[in-house]
Protein backbone atom coordinates (compact mmCIF):
# COMPACT_ATOMS: atom_id res chain seq x y z
CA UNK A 1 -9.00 12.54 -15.74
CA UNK A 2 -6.12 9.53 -16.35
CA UNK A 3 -7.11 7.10 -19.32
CA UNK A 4 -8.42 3.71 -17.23
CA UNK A 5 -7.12 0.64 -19.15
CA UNK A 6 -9.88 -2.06 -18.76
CA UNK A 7 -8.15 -4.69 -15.95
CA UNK A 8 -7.43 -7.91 -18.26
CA UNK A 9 -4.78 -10.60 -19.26
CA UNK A 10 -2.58 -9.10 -21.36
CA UNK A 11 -1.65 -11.09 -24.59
CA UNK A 12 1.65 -8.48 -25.01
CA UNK A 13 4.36 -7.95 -22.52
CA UNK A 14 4.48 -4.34 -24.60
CA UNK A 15 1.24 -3.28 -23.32
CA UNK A 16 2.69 -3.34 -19.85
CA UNK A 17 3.72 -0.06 -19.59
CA UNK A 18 1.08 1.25 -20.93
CA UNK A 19 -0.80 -1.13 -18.10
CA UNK A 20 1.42 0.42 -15.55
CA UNK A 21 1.21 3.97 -16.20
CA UNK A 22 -2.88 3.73 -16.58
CA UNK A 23 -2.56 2.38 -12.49
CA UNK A 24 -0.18 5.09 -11.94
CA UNK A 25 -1.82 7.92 -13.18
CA UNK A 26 -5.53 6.63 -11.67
CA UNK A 27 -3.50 6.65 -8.37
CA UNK A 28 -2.10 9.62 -8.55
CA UNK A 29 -5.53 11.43 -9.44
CA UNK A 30 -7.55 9.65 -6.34
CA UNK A 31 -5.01 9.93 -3.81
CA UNK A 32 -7.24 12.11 -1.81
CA UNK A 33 -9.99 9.67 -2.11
CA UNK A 34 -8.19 6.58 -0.64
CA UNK A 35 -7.04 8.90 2.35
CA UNK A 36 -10.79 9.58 2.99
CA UNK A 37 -11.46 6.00 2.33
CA UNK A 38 -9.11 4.74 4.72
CA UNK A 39 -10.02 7.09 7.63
CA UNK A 40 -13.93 5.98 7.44
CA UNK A 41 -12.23 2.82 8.75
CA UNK A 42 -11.08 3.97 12.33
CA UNK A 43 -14.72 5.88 12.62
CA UNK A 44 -16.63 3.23 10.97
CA UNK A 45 -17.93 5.00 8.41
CA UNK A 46 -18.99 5.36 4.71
CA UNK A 47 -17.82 1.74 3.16
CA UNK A 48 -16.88 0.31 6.87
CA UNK A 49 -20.22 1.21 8.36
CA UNK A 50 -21.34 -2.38 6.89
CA UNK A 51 -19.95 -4.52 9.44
CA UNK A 52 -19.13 -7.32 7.16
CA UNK A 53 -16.63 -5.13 5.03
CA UNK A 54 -15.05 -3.85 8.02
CA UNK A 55 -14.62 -7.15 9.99
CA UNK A 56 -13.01 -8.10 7.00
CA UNK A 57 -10.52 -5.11 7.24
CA UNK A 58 -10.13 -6.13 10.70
CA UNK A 59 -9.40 -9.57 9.77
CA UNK A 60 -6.25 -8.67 7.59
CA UNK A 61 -4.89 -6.70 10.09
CA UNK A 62 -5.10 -8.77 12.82
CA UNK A 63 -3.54 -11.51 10.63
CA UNK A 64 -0.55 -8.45 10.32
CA UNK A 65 -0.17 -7.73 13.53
CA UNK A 66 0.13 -11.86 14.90
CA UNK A 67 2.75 -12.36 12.21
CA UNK A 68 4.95 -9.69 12.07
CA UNK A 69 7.66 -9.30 14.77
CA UNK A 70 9.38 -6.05 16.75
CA UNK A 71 11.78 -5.06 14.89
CA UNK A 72 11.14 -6.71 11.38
CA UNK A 73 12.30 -5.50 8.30
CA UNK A 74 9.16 -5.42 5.92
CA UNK A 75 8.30 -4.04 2.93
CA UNK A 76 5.12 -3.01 1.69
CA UNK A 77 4.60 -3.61 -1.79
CA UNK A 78 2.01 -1.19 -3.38
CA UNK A 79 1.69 0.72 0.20
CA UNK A 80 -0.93 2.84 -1.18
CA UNK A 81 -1.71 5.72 1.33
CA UNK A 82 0.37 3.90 4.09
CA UNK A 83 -2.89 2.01 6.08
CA UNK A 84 -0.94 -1.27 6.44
CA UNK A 85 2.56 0.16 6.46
CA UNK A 86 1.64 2.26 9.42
CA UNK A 87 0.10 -0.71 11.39
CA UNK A 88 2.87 -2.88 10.95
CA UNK A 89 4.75 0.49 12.26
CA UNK A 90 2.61 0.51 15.18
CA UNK A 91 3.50 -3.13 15.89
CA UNK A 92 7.26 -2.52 16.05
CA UNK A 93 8.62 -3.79 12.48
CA UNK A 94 10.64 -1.17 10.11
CA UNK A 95 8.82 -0.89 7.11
CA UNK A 96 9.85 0.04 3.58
CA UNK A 97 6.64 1.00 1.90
CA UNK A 98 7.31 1.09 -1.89
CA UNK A 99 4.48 1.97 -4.46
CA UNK A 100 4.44 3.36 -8.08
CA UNK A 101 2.49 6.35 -7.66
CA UNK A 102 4.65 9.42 -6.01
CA UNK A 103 1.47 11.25 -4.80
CA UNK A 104 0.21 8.29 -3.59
CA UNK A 105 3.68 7.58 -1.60
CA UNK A 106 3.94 11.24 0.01
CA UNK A 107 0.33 10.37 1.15
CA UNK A 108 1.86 7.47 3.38
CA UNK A 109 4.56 9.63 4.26
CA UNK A 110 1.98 12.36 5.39
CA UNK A 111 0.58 9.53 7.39
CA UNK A 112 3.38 8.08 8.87
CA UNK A 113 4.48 11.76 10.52
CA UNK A 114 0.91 12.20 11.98
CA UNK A 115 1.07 8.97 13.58
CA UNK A 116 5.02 9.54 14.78
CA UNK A 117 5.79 6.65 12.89
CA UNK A 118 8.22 8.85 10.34
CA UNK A 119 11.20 6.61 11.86
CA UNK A 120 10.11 3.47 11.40
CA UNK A 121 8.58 3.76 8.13
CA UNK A 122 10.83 4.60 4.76
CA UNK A 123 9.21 5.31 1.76
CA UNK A 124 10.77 3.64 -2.12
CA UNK A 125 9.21 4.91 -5.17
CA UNK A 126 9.62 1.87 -7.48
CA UNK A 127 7.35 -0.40 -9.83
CA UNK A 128 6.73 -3.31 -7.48
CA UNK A 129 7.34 -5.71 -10.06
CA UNK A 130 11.10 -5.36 -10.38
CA UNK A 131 12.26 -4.33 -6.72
CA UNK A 132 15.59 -2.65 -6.06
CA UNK A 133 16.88 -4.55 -3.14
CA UNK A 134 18.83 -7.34 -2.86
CA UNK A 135 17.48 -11.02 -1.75
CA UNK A 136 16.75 -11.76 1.87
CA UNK A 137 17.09 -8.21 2.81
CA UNK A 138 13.54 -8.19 4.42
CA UNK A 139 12.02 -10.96 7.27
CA UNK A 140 8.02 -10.24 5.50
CA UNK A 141 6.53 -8.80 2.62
CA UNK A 142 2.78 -7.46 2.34
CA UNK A 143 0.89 -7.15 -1.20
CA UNK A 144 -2.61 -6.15 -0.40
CA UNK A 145 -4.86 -5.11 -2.99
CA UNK A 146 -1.27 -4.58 -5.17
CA UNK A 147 -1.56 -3.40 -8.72
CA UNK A 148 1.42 -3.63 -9.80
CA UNK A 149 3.04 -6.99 -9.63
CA UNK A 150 1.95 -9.54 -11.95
């Protein structure tokens, strides 16, 4: 099991790495888990059998889908297993989903081809903090739930 750094202000900039690579690594090692968690939305179960927490799951991605045009570029910052990146997919935009963990990147890859969204959808391994494209190169961003910008 990955070493989980308790979530707090930190009072070094040198204890961001180590910050980081606790995320990373918990990622990495429940990347399974989100995929299950995520699916229980579209059958409304587990979690999103309370219809409070799913309305509010429904609520963000309505809010996605009114803003973001056909055609788009977006990125997805912290994509996670891909839920959001593949919606915004779905909607027409051209996503780049970027995210820290590699496991948890091929997971929104995996996603992506099952859906048929594989062309639309471009996967970036990078720390979300520092990201490797120049300014004005995307029309939207998303950061939902991110963990690694600060």
């Amino acid at each position: 099991m990955p070493e989980i750094i308790e979530r707090k202000r930190l009072k070094e900039k040198s204890n961001l790495r180590k910050l980081l690579d606790s995320t990373r690594q918990y990622y990495e090692a429940y990347a399974d888990k989100y995929v299950e968690f995520y699916n229980g939305w579209s059958k409304q179960k587990d979690a999103f059998s309370n219809p409070d927490y799913k309305e509010g799951y429904n609520k963000v991605a309505k809010t996605l889908m009114n803003v973001v045009k056909r055609r788009e570029r977006v990125i997805d910052i912290d994509c996670g297993v891909g839920t959001w990146s593949t919606l915004l997919a779905e909607n027409g935009a051209n996503v780049i989903s970027l995210d820290y963990s590699p496991n948890i990147l091929r997971r929104c890859g995996e996603r992506a081809k099952s859906l048929r969204l594989k062309s639309r959808i471009h996967g970036v391994l990078a720390d979300g903090s520092y990201l490797p494209f120049r300014d004005e190169t995307f029309e939207g961003a998303t950061l939902n739930w991110g963990t690694t910008c600060f």
